[in-house]
C-alpha atoms as a PDB file:
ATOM      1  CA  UNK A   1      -9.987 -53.781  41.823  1.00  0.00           C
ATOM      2  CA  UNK A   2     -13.549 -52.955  40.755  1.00  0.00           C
ATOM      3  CA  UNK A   3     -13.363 -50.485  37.578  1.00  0.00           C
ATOM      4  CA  UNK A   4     -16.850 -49.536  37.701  1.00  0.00           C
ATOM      5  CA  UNK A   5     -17.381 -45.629  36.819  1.00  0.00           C
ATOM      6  CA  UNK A   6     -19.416 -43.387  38.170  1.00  0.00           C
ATOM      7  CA  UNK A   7     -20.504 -41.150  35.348  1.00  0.00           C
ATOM      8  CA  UNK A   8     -22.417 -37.207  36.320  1.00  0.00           C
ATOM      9  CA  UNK A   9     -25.316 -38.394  33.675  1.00  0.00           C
ATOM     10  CA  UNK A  10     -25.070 -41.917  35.497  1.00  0.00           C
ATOM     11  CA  UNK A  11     -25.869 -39.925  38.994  1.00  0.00           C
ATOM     12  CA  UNK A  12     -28.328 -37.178  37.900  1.00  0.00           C
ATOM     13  CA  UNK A  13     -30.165 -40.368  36.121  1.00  0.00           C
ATOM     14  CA  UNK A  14     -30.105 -42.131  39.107  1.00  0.00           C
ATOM     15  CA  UNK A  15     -30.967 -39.077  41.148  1.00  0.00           C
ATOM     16  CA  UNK A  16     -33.729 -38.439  38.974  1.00  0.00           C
ATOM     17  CA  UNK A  17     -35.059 -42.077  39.372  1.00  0.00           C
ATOM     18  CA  UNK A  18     -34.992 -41.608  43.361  1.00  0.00           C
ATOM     19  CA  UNK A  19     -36.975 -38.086  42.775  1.00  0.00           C
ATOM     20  CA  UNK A  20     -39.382 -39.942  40.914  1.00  0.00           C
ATOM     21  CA  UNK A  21     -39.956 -42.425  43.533  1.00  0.00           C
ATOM     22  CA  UNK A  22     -39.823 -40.896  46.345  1.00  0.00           C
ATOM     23  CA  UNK A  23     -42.301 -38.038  44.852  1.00  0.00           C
ATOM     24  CA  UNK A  24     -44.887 -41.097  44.532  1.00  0.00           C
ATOM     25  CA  UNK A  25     -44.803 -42.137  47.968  1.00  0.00           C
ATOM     26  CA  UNK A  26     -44.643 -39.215  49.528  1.00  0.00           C
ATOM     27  CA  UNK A  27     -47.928 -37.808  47.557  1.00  0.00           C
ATOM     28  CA  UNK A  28     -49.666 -40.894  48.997  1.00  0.00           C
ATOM     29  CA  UNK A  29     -51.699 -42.024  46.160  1.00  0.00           C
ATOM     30  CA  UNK A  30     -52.107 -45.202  45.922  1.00  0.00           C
ATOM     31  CA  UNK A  31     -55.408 -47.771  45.901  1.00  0.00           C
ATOM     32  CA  UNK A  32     -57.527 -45.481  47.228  1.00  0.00           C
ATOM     33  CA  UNK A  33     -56.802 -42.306  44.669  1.00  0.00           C
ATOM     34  CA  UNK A  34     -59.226 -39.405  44.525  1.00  0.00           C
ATOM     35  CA  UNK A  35     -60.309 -40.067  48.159  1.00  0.00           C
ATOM     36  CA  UNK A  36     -57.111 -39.860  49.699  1.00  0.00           C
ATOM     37  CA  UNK A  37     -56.170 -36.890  47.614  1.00  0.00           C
ATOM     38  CA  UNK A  38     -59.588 -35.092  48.552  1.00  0.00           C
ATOM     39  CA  UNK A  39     -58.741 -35.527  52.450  1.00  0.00           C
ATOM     40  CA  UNK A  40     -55.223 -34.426  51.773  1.00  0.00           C
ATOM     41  CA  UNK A  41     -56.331 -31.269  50.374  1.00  0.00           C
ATOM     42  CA  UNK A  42     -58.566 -30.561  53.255  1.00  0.00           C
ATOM     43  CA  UNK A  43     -56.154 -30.896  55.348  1.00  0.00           C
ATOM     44  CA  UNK A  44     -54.030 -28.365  53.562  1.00  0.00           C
ATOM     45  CA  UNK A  45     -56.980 -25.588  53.224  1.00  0.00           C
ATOM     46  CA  UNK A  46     -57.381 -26.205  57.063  1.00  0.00           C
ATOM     47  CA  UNK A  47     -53.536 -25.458  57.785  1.00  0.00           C
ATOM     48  CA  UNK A  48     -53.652 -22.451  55.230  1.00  0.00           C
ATOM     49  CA  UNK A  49     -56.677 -21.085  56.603  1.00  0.00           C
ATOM     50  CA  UNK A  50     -55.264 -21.418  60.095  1.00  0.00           C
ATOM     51  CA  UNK A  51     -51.708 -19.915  58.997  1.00  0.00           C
ATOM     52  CA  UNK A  52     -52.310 -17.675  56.725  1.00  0.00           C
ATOM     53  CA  UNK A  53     -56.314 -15.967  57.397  1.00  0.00           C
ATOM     54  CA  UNK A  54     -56.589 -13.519  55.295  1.00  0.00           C
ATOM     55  CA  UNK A  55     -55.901 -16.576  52.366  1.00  0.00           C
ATOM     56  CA  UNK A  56     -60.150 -17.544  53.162  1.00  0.00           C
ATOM     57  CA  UNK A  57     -61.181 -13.979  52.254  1.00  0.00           C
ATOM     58  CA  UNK A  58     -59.241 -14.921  48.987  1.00  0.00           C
ATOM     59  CA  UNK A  59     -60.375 -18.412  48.525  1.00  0.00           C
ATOM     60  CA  UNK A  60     -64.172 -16.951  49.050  1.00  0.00           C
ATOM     61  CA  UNK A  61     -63.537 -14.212  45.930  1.00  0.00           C
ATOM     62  CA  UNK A  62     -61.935 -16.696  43.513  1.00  0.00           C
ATOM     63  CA  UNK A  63     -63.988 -19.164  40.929  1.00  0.00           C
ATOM     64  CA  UNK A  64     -62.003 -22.002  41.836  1.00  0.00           C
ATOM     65  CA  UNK A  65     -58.890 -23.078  43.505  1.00  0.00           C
ATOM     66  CA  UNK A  66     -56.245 -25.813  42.460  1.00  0.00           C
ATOM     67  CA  UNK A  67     -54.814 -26.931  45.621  1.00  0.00           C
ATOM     68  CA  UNK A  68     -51.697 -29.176  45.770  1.00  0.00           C
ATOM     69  CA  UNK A  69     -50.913 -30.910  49.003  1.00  0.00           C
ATOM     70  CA  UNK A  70     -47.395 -32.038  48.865  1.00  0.00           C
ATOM     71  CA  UNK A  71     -45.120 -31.113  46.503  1.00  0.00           C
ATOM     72  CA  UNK A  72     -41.624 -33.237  46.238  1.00  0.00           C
ATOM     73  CA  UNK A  73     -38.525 -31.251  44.352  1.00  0.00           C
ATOM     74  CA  UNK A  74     -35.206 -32.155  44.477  1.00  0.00           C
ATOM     75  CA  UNK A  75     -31.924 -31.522  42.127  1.00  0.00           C
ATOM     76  CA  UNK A  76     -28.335 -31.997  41.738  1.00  0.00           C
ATOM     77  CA  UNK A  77     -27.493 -30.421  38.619  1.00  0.00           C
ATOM     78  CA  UNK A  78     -30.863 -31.168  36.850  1.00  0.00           C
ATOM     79  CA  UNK A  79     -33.943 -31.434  39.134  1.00  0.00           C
ATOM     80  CA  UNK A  80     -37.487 -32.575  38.999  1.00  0.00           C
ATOM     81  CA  UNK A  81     -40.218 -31.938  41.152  1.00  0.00           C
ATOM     82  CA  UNK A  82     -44.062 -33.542  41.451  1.00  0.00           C
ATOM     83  CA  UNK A  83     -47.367 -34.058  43.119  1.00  0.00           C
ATOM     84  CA  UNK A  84     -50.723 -34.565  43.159  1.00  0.00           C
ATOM     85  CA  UNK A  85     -53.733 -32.733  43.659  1.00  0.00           C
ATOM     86  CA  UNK A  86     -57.440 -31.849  43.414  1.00  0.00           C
ATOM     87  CA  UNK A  87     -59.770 -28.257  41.419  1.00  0.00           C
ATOM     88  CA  UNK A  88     -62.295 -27.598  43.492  1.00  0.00           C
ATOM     89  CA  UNK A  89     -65.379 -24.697  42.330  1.00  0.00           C
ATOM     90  CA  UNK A  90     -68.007 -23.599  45.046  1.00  0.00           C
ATOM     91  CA  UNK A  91     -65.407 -26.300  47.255  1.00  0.00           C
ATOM     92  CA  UNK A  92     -66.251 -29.467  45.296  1.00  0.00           C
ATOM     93  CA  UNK A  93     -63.652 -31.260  43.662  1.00  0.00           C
ATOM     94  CA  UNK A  94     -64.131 -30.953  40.005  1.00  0.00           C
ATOM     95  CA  UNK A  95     -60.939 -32.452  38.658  1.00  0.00           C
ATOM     96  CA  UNK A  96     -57.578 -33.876  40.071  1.00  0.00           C
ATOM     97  CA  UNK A  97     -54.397 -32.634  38.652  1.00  0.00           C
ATOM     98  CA  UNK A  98     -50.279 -33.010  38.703  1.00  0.00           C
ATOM     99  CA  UNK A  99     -47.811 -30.637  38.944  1.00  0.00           C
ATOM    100  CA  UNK A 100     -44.288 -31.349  37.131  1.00  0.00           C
ATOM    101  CA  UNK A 101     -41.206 -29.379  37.147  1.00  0.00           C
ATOM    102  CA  UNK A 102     -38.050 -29.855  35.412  1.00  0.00           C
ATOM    103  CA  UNK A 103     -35.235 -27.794  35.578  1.00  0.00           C
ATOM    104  CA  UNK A 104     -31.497 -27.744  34.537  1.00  0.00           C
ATOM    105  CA  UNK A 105     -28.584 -25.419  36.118  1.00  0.00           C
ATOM    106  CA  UNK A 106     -27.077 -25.087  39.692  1.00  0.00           C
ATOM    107  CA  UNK A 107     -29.473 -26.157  42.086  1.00  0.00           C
ATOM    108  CA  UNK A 108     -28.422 -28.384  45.246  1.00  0.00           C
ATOM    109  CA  UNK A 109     -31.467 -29.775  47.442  1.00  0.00           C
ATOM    110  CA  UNK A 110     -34.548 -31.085  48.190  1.00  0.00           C
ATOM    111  CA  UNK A 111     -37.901 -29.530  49.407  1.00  0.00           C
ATOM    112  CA  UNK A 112     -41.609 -30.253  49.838  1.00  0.00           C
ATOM    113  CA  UNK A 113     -43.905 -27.423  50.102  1.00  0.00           C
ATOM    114  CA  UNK A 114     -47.604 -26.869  49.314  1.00  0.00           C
ATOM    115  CA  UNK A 115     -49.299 -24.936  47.072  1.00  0.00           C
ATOM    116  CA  UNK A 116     -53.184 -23.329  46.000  1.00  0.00           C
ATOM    117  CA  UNK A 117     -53.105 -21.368  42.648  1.00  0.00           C
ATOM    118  CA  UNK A 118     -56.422 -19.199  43.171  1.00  0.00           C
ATOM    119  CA  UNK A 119     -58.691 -18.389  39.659  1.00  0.00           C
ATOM    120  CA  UNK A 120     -59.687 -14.869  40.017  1.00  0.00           C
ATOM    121  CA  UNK A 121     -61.393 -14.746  36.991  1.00  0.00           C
ATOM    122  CA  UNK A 122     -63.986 -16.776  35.012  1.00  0.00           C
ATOM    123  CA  UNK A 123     -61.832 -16.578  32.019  1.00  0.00           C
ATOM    124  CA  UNK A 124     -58.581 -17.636  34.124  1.00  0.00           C
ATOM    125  CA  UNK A 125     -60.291 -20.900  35.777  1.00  0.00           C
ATOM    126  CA  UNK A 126     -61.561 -21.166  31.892  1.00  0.00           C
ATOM    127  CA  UNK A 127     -58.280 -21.359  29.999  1.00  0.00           C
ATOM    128  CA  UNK A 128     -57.019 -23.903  33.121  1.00  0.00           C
ATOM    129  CA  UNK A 129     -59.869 -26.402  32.304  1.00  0.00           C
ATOM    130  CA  UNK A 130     -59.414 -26.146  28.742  1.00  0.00           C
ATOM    131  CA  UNK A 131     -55.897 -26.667  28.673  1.00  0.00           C
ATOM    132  CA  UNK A 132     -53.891 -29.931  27.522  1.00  0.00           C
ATOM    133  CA  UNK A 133     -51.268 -29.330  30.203  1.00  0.00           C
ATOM    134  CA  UNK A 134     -51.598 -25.004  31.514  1.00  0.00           C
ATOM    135  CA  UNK A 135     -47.901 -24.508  32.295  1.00  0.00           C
ATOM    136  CA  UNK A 136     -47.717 -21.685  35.365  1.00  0.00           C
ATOM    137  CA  UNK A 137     -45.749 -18.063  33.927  1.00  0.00           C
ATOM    138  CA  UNK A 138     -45.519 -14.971  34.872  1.00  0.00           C
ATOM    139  CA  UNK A 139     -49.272 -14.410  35.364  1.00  0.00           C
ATOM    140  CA  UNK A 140     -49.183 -15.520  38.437  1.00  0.00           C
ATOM    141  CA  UNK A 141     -49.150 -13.840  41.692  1.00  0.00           C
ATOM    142  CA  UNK A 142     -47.694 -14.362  44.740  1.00  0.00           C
ATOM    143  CA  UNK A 143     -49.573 -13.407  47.727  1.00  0.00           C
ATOM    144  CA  UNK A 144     -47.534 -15.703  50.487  1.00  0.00           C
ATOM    145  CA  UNK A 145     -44.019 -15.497  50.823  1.00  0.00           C
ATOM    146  CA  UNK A 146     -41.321 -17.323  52.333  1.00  0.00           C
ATOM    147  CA  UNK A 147     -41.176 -15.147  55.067  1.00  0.00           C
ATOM    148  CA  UNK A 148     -44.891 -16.032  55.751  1.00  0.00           C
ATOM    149  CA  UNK A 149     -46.361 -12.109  55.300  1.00  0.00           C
ATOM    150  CA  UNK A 150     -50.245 -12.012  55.618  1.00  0.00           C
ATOM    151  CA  UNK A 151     -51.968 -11.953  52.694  1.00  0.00           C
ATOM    152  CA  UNK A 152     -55.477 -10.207  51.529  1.00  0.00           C
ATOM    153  CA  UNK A 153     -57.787 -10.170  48.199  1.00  0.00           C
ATOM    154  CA  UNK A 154     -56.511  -6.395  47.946  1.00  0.00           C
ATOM    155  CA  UNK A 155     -56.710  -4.401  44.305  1.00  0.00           C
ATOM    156  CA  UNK A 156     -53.008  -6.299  43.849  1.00  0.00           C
ATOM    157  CA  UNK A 157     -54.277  -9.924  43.995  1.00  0.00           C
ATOM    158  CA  UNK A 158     -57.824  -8.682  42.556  1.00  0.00           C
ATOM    159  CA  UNK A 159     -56.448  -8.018  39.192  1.00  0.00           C
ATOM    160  CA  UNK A 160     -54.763 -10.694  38.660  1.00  0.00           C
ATOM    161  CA  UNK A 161     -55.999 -13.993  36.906  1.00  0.00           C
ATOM    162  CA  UNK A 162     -54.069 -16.469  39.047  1.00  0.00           C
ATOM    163  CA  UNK A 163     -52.852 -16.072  42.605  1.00  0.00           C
ATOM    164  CA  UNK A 164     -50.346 -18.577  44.265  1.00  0.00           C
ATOM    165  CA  UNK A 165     -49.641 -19.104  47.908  1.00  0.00           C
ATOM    166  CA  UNK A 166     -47.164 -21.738  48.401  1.00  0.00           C
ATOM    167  CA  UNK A 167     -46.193 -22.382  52.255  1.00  0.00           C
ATOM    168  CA  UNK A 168     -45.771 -25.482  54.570  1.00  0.00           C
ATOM    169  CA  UNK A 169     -41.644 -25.678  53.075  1.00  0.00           C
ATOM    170  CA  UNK A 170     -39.285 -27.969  54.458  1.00  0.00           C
ATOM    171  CA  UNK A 171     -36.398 -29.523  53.151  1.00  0.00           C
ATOM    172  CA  UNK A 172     -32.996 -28.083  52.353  1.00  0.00           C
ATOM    173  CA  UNK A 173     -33.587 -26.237  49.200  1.00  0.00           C
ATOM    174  CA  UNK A 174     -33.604 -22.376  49.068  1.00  0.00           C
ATOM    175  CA  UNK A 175     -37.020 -21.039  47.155  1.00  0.00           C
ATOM    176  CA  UNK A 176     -39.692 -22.350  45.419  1.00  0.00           C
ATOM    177  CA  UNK A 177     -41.430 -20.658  42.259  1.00  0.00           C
ATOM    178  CA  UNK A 178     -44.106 -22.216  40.337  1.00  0.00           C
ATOM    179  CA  UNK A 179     -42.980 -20.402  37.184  1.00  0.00           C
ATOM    180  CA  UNK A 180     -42.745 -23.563  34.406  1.00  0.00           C
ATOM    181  CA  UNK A 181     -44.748 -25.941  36.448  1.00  0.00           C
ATOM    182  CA  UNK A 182     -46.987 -27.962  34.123  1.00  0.00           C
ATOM    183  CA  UNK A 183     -50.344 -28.777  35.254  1.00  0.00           C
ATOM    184  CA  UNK A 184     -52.090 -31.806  33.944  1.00  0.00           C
ATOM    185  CA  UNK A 185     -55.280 -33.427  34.530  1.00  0.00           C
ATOM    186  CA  UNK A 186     -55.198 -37.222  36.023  1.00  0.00           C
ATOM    187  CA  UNK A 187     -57.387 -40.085  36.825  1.00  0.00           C
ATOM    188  CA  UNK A 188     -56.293 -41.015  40.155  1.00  0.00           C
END
């Protein structure tokens, strides 16, 4: 008889690992970096723009737009999530950037969703660049929701610094917020 144990910190470890992994293939970096991250987030703005229109009326009044193509979370217990994307200002890449989450308590699941955090303000897209790792709170937000509502650069979304519209979910996970997100700058 095999006495091997399975321990919960053995299999939230181990979960964790898989997260970890599987969040690196499925953001597609790989030998080819900043390109392939540049023609993922096109490919994003093009289905946001076509989902959601009123998002390019937005994306033309903000300084600068962080857009994250494919986000990977998943928990048992603890979770994790990641990706991998690009800042663009006047819709040139300036920077590329990840997005980590993790998170403790009861949460079941995995999900991939994108997201575009949209700098309203000078100062906003300011404090981002400066940052050693901006960690997203409750300045954001939210202009798209899971339901998929429309969304508009009304007086709401004008005064605030940082707008998010995350869409494109799938997975088996319910909700996704971007509160406690840390963004960091890379060299893909």
């Amino acid at each position: 008889m095999n006495n091997q144990r399975f321990t919960r910190r053995g299999f939230t470890l181990s979960a964790l690992a898989g997260v970890s992994v599987t969040a690196a293939c499925g953001n597609g970096v790989g030998s080819t970096g900043g390109t392939t991250i540049d023609a993922q987030v096109a490919a994003t703005l093009d289905k946001m723009y076509a989902t959601y229109p009123g998002t390019r009326n937005l994306a033309e009044k903000s300084n600068g737009m962080l857009v994250m193509p494919l986000v990977t979370e998943a928990g048992f217990g603890f979770g994790g999530s990641y990706g991998q994307g690009a800042l663009l200002v006047n819709g040139v890449t300036v920077d590329y950037y990840s997005a980590t989450t993790i998170s403790g308590g009861f949460q079941i699941g995995a999900q991939q969703y994108s997201h575009v955090l949209f700098f309203t303000t000078d100062d906003a897209l300011a404090r981002f660049r400066r940052s050693q790792g901006w960690e997203a709170g409750g300045e954001i937000e939210y202009v798209i929701s899971d339901i998929g509502e429309g969304v508009d650069a009304n007086t709401t979304t004008a005064l605030s610094p940082v707008v998010a519209a995350v869409f494109g979910r799938g997975g088996l996970a319910i909700g996704a917020t971007l509160k406690g997100t840390k963004y960091n700058r890379i060299i893909p």
